[in-house]
Protein backbone atom coordinates (compact mmCIF):
# COMPACT_ATOMS: atom_id res chain seq x y z
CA UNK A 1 -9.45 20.42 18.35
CA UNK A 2 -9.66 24.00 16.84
CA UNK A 3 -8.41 25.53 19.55
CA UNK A 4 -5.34 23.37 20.30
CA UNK A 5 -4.37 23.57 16.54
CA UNK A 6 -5.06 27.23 16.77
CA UNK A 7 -2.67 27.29 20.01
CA UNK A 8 0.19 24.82 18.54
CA UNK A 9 0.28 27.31 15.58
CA UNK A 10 0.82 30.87 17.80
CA UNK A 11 2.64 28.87 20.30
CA UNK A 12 5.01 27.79 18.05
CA UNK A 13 5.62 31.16 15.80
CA UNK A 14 6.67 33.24 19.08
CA UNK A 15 8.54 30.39 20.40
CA UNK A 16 9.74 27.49 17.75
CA UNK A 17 12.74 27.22 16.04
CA UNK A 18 10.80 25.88 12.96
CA UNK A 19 7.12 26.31 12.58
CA UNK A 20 6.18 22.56 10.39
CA UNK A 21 8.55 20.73 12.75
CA UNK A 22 6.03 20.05 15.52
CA UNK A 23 3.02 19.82 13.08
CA UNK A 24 4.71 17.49 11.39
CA UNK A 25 5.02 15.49 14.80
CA UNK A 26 1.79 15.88 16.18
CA UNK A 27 0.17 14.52 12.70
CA UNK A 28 2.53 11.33 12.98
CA UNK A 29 1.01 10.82 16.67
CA UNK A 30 -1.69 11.50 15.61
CA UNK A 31 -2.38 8.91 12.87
CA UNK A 32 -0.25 6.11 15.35
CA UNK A 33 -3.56 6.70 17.53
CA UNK A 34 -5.96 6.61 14.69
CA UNK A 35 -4.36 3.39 13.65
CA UNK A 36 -3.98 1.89 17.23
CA UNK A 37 -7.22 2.50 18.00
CA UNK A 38 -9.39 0.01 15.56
CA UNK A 39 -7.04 -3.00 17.65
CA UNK A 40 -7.76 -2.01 21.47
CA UNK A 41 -10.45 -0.95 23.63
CA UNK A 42 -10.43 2.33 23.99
CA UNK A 43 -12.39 2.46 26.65
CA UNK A 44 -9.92 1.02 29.26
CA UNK A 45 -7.71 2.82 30.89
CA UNK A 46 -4.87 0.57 30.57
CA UNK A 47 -4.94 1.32 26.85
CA UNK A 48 -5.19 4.46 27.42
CA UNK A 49 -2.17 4.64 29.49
CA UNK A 50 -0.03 2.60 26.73
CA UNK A 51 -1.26 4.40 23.45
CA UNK A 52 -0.43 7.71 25.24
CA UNK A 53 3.01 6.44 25.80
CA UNK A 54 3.57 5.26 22.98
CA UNK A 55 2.34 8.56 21.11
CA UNK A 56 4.30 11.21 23.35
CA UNK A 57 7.97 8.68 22.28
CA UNK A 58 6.45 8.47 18.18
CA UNK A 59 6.12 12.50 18.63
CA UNK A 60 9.35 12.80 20.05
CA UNK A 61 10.66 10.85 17.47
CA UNK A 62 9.69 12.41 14.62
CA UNK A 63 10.60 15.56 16.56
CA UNK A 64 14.19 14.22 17.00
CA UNK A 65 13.76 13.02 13.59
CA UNK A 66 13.08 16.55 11.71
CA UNK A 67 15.30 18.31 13.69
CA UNK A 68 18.37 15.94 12.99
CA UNK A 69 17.51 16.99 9.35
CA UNK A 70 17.42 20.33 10.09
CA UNK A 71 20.66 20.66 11.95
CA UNK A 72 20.34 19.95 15.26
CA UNK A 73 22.95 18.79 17.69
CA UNK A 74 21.37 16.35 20.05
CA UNK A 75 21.61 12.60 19.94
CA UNK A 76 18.41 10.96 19.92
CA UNK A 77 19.97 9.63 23.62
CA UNK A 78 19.25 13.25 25.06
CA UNK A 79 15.85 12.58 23.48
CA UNK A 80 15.34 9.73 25.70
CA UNK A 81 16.83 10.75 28.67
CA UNK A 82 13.62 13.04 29.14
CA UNK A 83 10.66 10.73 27.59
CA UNK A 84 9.91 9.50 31.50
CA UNK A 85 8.69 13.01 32.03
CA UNK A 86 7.26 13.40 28.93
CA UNK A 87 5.39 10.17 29.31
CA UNK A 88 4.76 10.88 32.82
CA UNK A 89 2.67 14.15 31.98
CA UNK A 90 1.08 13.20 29.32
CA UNK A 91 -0.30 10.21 30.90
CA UNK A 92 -1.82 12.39 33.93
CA UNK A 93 -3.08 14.66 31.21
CA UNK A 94 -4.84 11.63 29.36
CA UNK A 95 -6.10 10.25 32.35
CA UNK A 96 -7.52 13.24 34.31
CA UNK A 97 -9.29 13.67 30.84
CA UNK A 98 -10.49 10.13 30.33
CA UNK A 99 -11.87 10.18 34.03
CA UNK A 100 -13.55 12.67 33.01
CA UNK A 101 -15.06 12.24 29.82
CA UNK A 102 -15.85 8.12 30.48
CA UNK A 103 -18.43 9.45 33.26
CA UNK A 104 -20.26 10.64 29.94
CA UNK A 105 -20.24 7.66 28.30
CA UNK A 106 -21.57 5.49 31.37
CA UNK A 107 -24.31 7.96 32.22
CA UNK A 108 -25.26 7.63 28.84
CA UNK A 109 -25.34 3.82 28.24
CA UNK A 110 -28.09 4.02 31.26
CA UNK A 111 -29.96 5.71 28.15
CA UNK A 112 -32.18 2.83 26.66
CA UNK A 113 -31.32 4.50 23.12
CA UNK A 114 -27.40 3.81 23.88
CA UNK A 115 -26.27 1.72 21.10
């Protein structure tokens, strides 16, 4: 988690308009998953796939959102005209990830001191 911050942060001084604008977005997405996740399994992947939908359009949101305070020119329609790819990435992302790191979490629950 270090590193991404760590990433965001440089990323986003060479290259963003703002520097809090995206921060400010990935924190709301961030605490819609927090809260999202004490009401569904997180261990299917059909949640997976709908709470990392539904976190890339809140982050684009509040993207939209800050920038409309800020100045910007686009309608929150040009916003949505490109959440399919958005979503479309992101879920790949998630689940090459979750494919992954659920291969963990079964070997270990063949551990007699999984709880």
């Amino acid at each position: 988690i270090i590193f991404g911050i760590l990433f965001f942060f440089f990323f986003y001084i060479c290259y963003g308009q703002y520097i809090c604008v995206v921060a400010l977005a990935i924190i709301a997405a961030i605490i819609f998953v927090l809260v999202v996740r004490d009401f569904v399994n997180i261990e299917n992947l059909l949640s997976i796939i709908i709470i990392t939908g539904f976190s890339t359009l809140v982050y684009s949101t509040v993207y939209w959102i800050i920038m409309k305070m800020t100045g910007s020119v686009y309608g929150y329609l040009k916003v949505l005209e490109f959440q399919p790819w958005y979503i479309g990435f992101n879920v790949i992302v998630a689940v090459v990830i979750y494919l992954i790191l659920i291969k963990k979490i079964i070997r270990y629950r063949k551990d007699r001191y999984f709880r």
